[in-house]
Protein backbone atom coordinates (compact mmCIF):
# COMPACT_ATOMS: atom_id res chain seq x y z
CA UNK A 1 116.11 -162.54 -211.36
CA UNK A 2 112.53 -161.30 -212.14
CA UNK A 3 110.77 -163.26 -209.17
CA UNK A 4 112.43 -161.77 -206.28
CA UNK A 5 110.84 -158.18 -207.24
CA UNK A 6 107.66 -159.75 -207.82
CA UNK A 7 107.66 -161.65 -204.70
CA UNK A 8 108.03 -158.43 -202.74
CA UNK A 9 105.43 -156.92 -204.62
CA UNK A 10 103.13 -159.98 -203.55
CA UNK A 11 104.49 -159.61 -199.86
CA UNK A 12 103.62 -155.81 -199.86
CA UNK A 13 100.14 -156.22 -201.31
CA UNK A 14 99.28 -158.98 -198.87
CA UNK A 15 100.28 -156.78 -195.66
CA UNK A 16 98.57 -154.00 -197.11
CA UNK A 17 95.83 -156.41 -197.98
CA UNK A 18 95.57 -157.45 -194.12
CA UNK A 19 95.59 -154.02 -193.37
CA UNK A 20 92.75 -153.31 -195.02
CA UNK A 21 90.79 -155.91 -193.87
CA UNK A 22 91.50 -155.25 -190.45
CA UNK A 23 90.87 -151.31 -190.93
CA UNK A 24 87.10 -153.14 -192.93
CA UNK A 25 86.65 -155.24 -189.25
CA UNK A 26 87.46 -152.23 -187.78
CA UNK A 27 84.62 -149.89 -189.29
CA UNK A 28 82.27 -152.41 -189.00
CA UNK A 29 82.14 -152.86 -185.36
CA UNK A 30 82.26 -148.84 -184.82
CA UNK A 31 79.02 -148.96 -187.64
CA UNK A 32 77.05 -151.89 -185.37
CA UNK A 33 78.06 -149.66 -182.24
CA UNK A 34 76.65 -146.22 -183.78
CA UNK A 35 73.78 -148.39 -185.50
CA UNK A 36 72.83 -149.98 -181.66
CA UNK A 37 73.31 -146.57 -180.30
CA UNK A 38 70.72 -145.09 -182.51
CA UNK A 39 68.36 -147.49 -181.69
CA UNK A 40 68.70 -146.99 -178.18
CA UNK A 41 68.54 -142.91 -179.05
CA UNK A 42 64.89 -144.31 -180.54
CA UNK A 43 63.79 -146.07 -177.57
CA UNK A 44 64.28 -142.82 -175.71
CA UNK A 45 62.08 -140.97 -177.25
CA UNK A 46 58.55 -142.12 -175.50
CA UNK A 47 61.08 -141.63 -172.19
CA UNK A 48 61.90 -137.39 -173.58
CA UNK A 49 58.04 -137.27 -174.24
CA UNK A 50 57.09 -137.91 -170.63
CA UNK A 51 59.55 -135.50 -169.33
CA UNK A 52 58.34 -133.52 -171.29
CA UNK A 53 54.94 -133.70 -169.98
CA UNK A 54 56.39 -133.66 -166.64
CA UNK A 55 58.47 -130.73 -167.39
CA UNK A 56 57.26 -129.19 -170.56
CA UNK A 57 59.89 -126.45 -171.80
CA UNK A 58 58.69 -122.34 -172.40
CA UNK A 59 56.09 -120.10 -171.13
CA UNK A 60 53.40 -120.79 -173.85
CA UNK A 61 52.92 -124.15 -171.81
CA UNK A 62 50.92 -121.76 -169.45
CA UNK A 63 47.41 -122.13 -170.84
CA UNK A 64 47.87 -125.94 -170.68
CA UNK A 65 48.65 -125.53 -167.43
CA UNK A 66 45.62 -123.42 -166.62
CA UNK A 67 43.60 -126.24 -168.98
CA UNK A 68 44.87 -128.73 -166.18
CA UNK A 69 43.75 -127.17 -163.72
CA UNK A 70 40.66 -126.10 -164.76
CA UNK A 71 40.01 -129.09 -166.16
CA UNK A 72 40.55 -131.68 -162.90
CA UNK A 73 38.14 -129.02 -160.43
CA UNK A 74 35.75 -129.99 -163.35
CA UNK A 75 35.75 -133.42 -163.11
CA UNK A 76 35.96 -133.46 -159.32
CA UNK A 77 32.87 -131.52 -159.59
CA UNK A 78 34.19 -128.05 -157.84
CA UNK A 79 32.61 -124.73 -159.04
CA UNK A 80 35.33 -122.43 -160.38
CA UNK A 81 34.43 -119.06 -158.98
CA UNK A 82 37.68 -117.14 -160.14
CA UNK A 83 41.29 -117.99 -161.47
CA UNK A 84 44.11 -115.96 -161.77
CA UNK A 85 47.64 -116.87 -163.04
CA UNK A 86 50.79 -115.74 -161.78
CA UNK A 87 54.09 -116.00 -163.48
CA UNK A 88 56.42 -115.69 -160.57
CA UNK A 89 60.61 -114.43 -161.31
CA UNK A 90 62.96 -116.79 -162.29
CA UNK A 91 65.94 -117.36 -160.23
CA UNK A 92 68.95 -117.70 -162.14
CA UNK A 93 71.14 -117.72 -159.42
CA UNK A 94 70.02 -121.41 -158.01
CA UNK A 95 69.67 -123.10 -161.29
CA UNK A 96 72.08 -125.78 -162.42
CA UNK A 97 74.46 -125.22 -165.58
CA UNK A 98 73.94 -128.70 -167.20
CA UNK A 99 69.69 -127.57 -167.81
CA UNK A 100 68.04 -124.46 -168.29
CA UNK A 101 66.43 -122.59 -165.63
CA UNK A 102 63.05 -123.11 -164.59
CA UNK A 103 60.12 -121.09 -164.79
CA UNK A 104 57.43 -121.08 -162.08
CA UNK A 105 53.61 -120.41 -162.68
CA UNK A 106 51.69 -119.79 -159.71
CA UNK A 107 47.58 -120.90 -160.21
CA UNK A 108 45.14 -119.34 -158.02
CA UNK A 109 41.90 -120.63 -157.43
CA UNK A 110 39.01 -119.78 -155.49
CA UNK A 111 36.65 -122.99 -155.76
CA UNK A 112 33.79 -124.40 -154.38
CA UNK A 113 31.72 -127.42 -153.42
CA UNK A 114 32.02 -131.01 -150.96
CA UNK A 115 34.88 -131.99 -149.27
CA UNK A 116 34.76 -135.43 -150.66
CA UNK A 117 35.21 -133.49 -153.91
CA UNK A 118 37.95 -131.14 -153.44
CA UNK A 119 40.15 -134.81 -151.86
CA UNK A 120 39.61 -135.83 -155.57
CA UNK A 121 40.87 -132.59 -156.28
CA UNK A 122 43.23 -132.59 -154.37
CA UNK A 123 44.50 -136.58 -154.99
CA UNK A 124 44.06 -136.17 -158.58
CA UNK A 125 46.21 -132.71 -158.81
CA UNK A 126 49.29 -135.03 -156.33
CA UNK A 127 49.11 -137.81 -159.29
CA UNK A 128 49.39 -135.81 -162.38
CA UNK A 129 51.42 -136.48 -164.54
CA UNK A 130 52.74 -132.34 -164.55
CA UNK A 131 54.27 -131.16 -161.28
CA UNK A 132 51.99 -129.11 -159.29
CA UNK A 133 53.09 -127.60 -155.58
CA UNK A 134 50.73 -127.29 -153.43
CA UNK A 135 51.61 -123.37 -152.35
CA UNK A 136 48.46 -122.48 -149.62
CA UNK A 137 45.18 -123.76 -148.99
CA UNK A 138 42.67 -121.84 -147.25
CA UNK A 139 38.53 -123.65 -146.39
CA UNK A 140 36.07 -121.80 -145.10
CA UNK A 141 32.27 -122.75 -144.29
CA UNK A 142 30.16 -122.04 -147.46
CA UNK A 143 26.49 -122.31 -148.32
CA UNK A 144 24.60 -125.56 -147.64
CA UNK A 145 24.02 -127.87 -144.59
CA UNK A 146 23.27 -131.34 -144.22
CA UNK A 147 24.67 -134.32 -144.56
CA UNK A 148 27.22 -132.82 -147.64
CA UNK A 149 27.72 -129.43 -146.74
CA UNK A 150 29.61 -126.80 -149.33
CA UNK A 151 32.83 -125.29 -148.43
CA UNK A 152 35.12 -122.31 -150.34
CA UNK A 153 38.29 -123.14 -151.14
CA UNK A 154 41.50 -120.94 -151.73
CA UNK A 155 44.02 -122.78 -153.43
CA UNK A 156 47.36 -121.41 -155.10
CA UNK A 157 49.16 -124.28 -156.71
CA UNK A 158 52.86 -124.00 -158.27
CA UNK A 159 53.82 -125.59 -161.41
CA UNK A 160 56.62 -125.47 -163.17
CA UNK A 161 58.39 -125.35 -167.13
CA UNK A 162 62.12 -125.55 -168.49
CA UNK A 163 62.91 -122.05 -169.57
CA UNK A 164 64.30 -121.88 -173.12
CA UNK A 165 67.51 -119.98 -172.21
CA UNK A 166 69.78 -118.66 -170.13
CA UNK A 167 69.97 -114.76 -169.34
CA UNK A 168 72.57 -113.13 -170.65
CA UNK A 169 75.33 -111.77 -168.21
């Protein structure tokens, strides 16, 4: 008889029919999950871009860093007698494998003017945004007398940056 062949044709199509369908379901949901993951990937970004302003990655981040600096004894109205920068070694030994080691740029600053002003310095330098150390403070009597007196200041201040890679072994 000619419809039992046909019939199992019909069968065979249908299952693989169903199969298909399900494999269609299938791809779908694994599309809205990479689709929702990207998203959330593109949320992240503002999130990388303060890290990275936190921690900014290489050494040509060191003129920023001087910029910062510079930049709040400036607006905390502190004279800027000298600067000198300081890239100190990188210890490999102490870094973690899952990020790349970090690099360490030492700021010293010899500074002066009011005490009021060098707290702002001070406060303003413990709220950046970057992450400066605080590595030794020295404040001696300067010129002036009064009521708002003028001090010197030696500061050296630490900050940091993600090395691009690891040394080779």
């Amino acid at each position: 008889s000619w419809i039992v062949p046909e019939y199992v044709t019909i069968q065979t199509l249908r299952g693989e029919e169903e199969g298909a369908a399900a494999k269609l379901s299938q791809y779908k949901s694994i599309s809205d999950s990479i689709s929702a993951l990207l998203n959330k990937y593109h949320t992240l970004a503002p999130i990388q871009a303060s890290f990275d302003s936190i921690l900014p990655t290489g050494q040509e981040e060191v003129p920023t860093i001087v910029n910062q600096v510079q930049g709040l004894a400036a607006v905390n109205k502190l004279n800027l007698i000298s600067l000198s920068v300081q890239e100190l070694p990188i210890d490999y030994a102490h870094q973690a494998a899952a990020i790349n080691p970090l690099g360490t740029v030492r700021i010293t600053l010899h500074l002066s003017g009011a005490y009021s002003d060098f707290k702002g310095f001070l406060s303003d330098l413990g709220t950046n945004a970057r992450i400066f150390d605080l590595n030794s403070l020295n404040i001696s009597a300067g010129s002036g007398t009064g009521t708002n007196p003028i001090f010197d200041y030696a500061v050296a201040v630490d900050a940091y940056f993600e090395t691009t890679s690891t040394p080779s072994r």
